[in-house]
PDB file of N, CA and C in Angstrom:
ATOM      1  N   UNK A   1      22.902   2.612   0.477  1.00  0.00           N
ATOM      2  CA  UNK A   1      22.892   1.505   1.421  1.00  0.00           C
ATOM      3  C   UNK A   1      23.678   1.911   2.660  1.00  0.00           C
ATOM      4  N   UNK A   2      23.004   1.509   3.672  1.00  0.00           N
ATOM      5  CA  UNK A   2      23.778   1.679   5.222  1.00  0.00           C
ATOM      6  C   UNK A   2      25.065   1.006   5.143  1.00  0.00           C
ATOM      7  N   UNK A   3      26.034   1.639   5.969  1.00  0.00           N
ATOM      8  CA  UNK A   3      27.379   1.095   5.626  1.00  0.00           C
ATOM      9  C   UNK A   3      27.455  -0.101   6.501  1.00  0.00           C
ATOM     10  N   UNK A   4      26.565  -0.534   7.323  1.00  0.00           N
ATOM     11  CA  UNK A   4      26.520  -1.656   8.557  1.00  0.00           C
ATOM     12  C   UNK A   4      25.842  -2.958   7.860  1.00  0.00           C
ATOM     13  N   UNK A   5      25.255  -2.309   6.514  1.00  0.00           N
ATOM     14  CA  UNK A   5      23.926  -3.271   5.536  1.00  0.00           C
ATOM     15  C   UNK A   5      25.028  -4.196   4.783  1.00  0.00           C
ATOM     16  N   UNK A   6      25.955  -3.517   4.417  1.00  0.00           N
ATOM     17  CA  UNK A   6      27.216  -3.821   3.557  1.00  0.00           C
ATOM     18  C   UNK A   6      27.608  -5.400   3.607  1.00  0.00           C
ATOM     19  N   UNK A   7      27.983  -6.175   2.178  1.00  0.00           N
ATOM     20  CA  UNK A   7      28.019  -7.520   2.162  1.00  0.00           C
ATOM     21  C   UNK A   7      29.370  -7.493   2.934  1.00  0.00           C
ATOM     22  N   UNK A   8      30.156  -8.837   3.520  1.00  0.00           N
ATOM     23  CA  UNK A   8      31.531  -9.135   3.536  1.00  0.00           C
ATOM     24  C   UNK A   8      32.214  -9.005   2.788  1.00  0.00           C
ATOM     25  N   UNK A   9      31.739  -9.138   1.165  1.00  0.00           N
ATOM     26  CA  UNK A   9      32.713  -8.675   0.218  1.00  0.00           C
ATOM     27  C   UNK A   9      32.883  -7.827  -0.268  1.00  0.00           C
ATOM     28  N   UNK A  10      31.733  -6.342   0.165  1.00  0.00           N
ATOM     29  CA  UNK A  10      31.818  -5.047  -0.232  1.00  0.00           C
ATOM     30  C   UNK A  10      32.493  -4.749   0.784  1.00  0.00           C
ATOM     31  N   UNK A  11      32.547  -4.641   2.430  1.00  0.00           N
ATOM     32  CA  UNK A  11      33.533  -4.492   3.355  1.00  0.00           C
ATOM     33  C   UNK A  11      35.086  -4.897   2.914  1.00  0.00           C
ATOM     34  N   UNK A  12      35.384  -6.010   2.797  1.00  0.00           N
ATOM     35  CA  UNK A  12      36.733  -6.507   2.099  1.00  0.00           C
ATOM     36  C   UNK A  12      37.115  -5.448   1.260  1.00  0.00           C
ATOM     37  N   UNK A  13      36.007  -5.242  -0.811  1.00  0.00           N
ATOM     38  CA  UNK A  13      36.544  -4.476  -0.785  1.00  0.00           C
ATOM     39  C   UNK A  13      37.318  -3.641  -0.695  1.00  0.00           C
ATOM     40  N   UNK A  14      36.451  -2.485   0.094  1.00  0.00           N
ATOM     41  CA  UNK A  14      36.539  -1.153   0.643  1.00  0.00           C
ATOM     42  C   UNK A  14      38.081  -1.563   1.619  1.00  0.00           C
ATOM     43  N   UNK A  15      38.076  -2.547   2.706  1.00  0.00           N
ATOM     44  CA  UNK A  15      39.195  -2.446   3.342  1.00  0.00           C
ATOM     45  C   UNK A  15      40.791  -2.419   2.450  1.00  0.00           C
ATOM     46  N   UNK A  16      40.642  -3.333   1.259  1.00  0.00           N
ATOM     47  CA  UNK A  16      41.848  -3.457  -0.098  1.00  0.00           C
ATOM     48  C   UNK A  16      41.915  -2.260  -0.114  1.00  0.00           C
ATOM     49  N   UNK A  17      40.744  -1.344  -0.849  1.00  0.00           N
ATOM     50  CA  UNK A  17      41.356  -0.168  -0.893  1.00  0.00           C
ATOM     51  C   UNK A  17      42.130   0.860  -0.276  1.00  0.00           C
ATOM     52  N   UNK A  18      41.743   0.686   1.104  1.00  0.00           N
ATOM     53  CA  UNK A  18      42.379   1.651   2.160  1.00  0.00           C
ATOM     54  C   UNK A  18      43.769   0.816   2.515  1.00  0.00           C
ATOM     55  N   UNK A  19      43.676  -0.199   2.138  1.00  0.00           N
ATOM     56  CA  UNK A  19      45.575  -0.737   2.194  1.00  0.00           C
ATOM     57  C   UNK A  19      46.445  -0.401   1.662  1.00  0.00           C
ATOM     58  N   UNK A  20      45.842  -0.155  -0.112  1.00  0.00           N
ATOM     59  CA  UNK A  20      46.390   0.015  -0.966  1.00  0.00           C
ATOM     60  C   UNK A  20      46.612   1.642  -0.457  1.00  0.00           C
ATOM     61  N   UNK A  21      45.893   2.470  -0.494  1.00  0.00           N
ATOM     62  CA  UNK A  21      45.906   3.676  -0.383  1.00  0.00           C
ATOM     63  C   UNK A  21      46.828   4.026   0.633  1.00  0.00           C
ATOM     64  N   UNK A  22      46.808   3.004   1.621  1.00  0.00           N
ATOM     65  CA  UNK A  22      48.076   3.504   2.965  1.00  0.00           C
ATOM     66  C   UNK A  22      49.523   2.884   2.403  1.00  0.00           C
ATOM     67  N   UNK A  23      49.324   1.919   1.844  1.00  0.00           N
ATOM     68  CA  UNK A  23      50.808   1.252   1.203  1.00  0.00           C
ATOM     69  C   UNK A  23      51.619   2.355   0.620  1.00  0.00           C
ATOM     70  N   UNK A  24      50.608   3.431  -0.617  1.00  0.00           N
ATOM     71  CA  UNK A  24      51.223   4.233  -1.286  1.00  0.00           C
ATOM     72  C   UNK A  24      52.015   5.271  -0.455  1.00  0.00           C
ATOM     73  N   UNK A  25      51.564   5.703   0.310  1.00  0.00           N
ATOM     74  CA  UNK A  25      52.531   6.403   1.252  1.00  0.00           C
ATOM     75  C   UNK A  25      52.384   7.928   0.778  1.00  0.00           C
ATOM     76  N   UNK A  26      51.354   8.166   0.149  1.00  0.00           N
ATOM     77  CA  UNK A  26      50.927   9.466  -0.368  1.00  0.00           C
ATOM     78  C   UNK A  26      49.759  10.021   0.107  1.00  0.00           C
ATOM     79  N   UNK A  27      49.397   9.013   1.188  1.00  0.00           N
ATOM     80  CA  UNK A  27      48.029  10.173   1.940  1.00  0.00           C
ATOM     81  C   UNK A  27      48.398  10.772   2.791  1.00  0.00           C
ATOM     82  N   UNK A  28      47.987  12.264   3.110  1.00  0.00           N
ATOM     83  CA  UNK A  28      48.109  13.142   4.146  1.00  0.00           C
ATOM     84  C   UNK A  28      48.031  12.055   5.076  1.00  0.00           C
ATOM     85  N   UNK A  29      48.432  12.819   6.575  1.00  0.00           N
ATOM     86  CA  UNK A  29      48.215  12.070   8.403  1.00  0.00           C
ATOM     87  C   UNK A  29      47.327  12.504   8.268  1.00  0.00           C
ATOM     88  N   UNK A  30      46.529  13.474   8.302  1.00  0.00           N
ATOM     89  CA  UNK A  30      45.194  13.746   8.744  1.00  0.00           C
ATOM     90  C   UNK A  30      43.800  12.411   8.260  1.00  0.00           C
ATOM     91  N   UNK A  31      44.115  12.548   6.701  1.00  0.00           N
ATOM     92  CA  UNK A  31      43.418  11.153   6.132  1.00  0.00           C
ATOM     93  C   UNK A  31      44.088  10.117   6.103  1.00  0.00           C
ATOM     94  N   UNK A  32      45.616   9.477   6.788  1.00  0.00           N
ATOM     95  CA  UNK A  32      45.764   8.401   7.033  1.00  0.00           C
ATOM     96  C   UNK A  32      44.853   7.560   8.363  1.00  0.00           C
ATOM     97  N   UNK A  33      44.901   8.926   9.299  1.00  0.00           N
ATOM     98  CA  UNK A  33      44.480   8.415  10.355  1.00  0.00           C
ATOM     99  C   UNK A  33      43.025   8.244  10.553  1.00  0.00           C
ATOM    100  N   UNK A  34      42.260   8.796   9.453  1.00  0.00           N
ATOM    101  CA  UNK A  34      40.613   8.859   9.144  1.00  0.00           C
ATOM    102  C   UNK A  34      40.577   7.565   8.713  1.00  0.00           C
ATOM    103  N   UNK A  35      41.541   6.944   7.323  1.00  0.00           N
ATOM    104  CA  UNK A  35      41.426   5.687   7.004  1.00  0.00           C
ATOM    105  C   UNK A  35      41.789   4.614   7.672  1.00  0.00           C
ATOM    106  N   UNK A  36      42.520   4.744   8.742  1.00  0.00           N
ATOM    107  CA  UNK A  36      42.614   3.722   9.934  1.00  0.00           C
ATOM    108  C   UNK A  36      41.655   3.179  10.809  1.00  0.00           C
ATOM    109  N   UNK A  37      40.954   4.274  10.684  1.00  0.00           N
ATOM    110  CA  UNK A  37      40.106   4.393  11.349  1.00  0.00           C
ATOM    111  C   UNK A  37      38.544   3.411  10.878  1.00  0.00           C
ATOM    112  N   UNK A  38      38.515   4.126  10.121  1.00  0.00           N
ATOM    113  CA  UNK A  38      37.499   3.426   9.080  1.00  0.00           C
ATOM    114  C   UNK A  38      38.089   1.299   8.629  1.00  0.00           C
ATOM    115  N   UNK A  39      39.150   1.641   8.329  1.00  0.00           N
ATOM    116  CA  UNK A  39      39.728  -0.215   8.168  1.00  0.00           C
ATOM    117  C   UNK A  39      39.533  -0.887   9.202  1.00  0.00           C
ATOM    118  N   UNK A  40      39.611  -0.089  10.625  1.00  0.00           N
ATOM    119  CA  UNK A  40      39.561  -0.685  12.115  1.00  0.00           C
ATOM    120  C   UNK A  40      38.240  -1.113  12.254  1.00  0.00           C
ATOM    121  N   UNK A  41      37.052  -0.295  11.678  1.00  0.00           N
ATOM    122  CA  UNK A  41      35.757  -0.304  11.841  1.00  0.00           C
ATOM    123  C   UNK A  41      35.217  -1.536  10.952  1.00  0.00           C
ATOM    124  N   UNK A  42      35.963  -1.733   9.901  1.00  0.00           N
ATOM    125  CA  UNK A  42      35.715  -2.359   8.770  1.00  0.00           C
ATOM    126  C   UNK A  42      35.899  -3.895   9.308  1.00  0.00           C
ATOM    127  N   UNK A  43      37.427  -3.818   9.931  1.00  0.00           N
ATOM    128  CA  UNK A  43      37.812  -4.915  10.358  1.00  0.00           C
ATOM    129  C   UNK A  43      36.288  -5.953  11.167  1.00  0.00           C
ATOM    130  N   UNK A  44      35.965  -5.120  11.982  1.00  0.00           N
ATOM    131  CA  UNK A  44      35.724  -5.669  13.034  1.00  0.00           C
ATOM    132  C   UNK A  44      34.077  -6.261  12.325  1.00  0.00           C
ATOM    133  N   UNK A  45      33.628  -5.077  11.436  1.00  0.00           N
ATOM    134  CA  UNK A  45      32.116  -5.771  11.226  1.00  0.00           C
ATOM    135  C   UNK A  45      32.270  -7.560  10.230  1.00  0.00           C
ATOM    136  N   UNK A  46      33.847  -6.961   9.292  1.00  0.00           N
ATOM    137  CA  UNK A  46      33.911  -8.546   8.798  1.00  0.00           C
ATOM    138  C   UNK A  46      34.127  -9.507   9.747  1.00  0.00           C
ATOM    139  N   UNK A  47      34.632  -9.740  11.348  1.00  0.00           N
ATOM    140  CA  UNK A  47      34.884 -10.406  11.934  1.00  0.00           C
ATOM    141  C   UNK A  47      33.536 -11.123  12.624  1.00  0.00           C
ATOM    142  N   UNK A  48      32.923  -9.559  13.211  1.00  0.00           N
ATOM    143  CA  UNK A  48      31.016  -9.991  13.569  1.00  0.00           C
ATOM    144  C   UNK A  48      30.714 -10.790  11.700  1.00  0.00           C
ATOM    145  N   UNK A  49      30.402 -10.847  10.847  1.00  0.00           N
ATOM    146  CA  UNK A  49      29.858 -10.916   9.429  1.00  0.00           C
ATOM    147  C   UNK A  49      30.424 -12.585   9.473  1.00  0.00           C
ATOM    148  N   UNK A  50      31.656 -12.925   9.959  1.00  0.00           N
ATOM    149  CA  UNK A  50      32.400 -13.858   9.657  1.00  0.00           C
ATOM    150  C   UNK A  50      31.827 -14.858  11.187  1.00  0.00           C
ATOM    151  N   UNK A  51      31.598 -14.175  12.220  1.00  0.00           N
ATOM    152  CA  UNK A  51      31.252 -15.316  13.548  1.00  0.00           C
ATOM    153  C   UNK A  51      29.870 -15.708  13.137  1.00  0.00           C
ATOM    154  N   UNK A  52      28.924 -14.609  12.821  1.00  0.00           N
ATOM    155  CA  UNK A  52      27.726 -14.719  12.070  1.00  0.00           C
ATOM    156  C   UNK A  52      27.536 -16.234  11.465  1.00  0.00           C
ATOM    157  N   UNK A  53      28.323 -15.777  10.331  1.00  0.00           N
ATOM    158  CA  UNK A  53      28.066 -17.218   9.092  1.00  0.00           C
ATOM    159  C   UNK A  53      28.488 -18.244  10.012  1.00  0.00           C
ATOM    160  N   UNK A  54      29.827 -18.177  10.669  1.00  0.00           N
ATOM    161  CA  UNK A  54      29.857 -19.875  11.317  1.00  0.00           C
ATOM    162  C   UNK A  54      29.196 -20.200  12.313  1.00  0.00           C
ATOM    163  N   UNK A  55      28.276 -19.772  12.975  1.00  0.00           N
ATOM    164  CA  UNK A  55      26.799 -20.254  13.591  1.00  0.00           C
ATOM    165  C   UNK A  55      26.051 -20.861  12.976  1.00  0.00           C
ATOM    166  N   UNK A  56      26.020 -20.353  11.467  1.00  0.00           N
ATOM    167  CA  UNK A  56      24.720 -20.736  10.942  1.00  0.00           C
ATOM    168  C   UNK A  56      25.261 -22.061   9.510  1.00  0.00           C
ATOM    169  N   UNK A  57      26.442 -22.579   9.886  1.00  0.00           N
ATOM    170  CA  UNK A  57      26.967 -23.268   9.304  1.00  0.00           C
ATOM    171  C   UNK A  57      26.429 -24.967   9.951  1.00  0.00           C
ATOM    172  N   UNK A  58      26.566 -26.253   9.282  1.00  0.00           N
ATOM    173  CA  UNK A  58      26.178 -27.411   9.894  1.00  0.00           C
ATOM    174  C   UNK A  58      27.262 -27.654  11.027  1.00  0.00           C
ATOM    175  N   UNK A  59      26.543 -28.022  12.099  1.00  0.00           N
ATOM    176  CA  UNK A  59      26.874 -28.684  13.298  1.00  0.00           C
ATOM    177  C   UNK A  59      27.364 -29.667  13.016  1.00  0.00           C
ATOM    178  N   UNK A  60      28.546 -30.786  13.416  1.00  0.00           N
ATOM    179  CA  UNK A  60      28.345 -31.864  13.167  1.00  0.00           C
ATOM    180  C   UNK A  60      29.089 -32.616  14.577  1.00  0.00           C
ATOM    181  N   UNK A  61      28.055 -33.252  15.171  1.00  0.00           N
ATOM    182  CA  UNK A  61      28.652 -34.320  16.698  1.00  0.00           C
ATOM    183  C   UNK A  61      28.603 -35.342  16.051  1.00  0.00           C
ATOM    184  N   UNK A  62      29.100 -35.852  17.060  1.00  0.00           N
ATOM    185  CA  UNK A  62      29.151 -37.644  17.362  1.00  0.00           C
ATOM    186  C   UNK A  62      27.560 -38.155  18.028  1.00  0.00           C
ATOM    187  N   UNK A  63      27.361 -39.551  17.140  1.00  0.00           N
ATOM    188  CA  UNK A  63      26.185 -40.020  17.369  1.00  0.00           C
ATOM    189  C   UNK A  63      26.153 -40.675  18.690  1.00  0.00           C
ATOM    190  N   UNK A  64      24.796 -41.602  18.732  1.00  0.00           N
ATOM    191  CA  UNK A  64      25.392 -42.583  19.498  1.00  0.00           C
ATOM    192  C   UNK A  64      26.184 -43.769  19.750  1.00  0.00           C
ATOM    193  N   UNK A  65      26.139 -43.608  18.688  1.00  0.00           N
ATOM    194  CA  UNK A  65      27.257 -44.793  18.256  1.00  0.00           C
ATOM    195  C   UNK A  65      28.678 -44.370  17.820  1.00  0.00           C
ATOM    196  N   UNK A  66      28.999 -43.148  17.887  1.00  0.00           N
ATOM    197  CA  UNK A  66      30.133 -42.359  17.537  1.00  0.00           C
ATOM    198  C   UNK A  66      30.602 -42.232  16.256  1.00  0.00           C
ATOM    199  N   UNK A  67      29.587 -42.147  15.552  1.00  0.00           N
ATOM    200  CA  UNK A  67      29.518 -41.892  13.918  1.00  0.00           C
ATOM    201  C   UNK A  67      29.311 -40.121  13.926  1.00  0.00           C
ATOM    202  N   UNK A  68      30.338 -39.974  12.855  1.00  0.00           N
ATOM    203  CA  UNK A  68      29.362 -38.141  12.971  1.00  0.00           C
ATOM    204  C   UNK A  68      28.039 -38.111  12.270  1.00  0.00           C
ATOM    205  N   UNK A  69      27.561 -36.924  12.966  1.00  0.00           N
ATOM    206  CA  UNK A  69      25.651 -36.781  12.593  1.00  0.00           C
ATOM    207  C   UNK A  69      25.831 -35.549  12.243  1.00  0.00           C
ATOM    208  N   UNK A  70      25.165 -34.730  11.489  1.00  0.00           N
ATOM    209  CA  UNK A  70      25.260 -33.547  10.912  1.00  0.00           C
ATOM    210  C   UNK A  70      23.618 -32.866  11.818  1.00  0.00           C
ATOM    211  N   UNK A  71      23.974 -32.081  11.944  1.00  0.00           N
ATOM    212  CA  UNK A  71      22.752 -31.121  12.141  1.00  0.00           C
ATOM    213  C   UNK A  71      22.865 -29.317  12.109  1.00  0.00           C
ATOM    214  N   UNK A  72      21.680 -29.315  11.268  1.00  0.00           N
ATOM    215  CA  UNK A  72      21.561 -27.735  11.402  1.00  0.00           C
ATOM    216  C   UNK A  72      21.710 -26.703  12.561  1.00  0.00           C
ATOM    217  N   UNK A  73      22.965 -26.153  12.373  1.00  0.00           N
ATOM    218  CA  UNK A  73      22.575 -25.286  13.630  1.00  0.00           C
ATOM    219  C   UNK A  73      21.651 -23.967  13.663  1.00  0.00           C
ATOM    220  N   UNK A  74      20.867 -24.041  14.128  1.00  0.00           N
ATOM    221  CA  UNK A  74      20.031 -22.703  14.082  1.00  0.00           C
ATOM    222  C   UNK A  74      20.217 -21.398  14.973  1.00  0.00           C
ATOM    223  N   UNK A  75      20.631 -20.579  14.595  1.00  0.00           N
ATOM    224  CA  UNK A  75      20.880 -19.478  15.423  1.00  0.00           C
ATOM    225  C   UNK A  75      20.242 -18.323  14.724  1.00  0.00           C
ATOM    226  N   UNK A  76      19.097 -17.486  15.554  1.00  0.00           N
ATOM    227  CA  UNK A  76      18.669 -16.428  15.744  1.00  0.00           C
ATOM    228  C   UNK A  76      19.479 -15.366  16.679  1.00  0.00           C
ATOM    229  N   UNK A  77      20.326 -14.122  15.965  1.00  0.00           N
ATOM    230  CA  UNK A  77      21.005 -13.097  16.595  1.00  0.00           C
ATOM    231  C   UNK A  77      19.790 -12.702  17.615  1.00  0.00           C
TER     232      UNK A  77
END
Protein backbone atom coordinates (compact mmCIF):
# COMPACT_ATOMS: atom_id res chain seq x y z
CA UNK A 1 0.00 0.00 0.00
CA UNK A 2 1.09 3.64 -0.89
CA UNK A 3 2.25 5.31 2.17
CA UNK A 4 -0.15 8.52 1.23
CA UNK A 5 -3.17 5.48 0.88
CA UNK A 6 -2.46 4.89 4.65
CA UNK A 7 -5.56 5.01 7.23
CA UNK A 8 -5.21 7.84 10.18
CA UNK A 9 -4.74 5.09 12.38
CA UNK A 10 -2.01 3.30 10.51
CA UNK A 11 -0.24 6.90 10.26
CA UNK A 12 -0.76 7.38 14.18
CA UNK A 13 0.54 4.11 14.49
CA UNK A 14 3.67 4.38 12.70
CA UNK A 15 4.10 8.04 14.27
CA UNK A 16 3.92 6.08 18.27
CA UNK A 17 6.48 4.21 17.01
CA UNK A 18 8.98 6.73 15.95
CA UNK A 19 8.31 8.48 19.47
CA UNK A 20 8.90 5.67 21.19
CA UNK A 21 11.99 4.93 19.22
CA UNK A 22 13.29 8.67 19.72
CA UNK A 23 12.28 8.63 23.54
CA UNK A 24 14.74 5.61 23.85
CA UNK A 25 17.60 7.65 23.11
CA UNK A 26 19.35 4.76 21.34
CA UNK A 27 19.00 5.71 17.71
CA UNK A 28 21.97 6.82 15.80
CA UNK A 29 21.68 11.01 14.51
CA UNK A 30 21.85 9.86 11.24
CA UNK A 31 18.39 7.74 11.76
CA UNK A 32 17.14 10.12 14.35
CA UNK A 33 17.05 12.70 11.89
CA UNK A 34 15.54 10.27 9.00
CA UNK A 35 12.80 9.56 11.70
CA UNK A 36 12.01 13.16 12.19
CA UNK A 37 11.68 13.45 9.27
CA UNK A 38 9.34 10.88 8.37
CA UNK A 39 6.99 11.87 11.92
CA UNK A 40 7.06 15.51 10.32
CA UNK A 41 5.65 13.95 7.11
CA UNK A 42 3.39 11.80 9.09
CA UNK A 43 2.30 14.67 11.10
CA UNK A 44 1.08 16.65 8.52
CA UNK A 45 -0.89 13.92 6.29
CA UNK A 46 -2.88 13.14 9.79
CA UNK A 47 -3.64 16.83 9.98
CA UNK A 48 -4.78 16.97 5.92
CA UNK A 49 -6.70 13.16 6.99
CA UNK A 50 -8.12 15.06 10.08
CA UNK A 51 -9.37 18.64 8.04
CA UNK A 52 -10.64 16.02 5.48
CA UNK A 53 -13.11 14.21 7.89
CA UNK A 54 -14.34 17.58 9.43
CA UNK A 55 -15.72 18.78 6.07
CA UNK A 56 -17.45 15.90 5.59
CA UNK A 57 -18.91 15.90 9.06
CA UNK A 58 -22.84 17.44 9.65
CA UNK A 59 -23.17 21.10 9.28
CA UNK A 60 -25.33 22.41 11.71
CA UNK A 61 -26.86 26.43 11.39
CA UNK A 62 -29.47 28.20 12.73
CA UNK A 63 -32.90 28.00 11.10
CA UNK A 64 -35.22 30.44 10.48
CA UNK A 65 -36.51 30.58 13.35
CA UNK A 66 -33.17 30.10 15.18
CA UNK A 67 -33.55 26.50 15.99
CA UNK A 68 -30.44 24.46 14.90
CA UNK A 69 -30.96 22.55 11.46
CA UNK A 70 -28.52 19.93 10.66
CA UNK A 71 -27.33 19.51 7.19
CA UNK A 72 -24.98 17.45 5.28
CA UNK A 73 -22.05 19.02 4.33
CA UNK A 74 -20.85 17.85 1.08
CA UNK A 75 -17.43 18.34 0.08
CA UNK A 76 -15.69 17.01 -3.00
CA UNK A 77 -11.58 17.50 -2.59
Amino acid sequence: MNKDNKTFEENMQRLEQIVRAMERGDVPLEESLKLFQEGTALVARCGKLLDNAELQVTKISAGSDGTPVEEVFDYEP
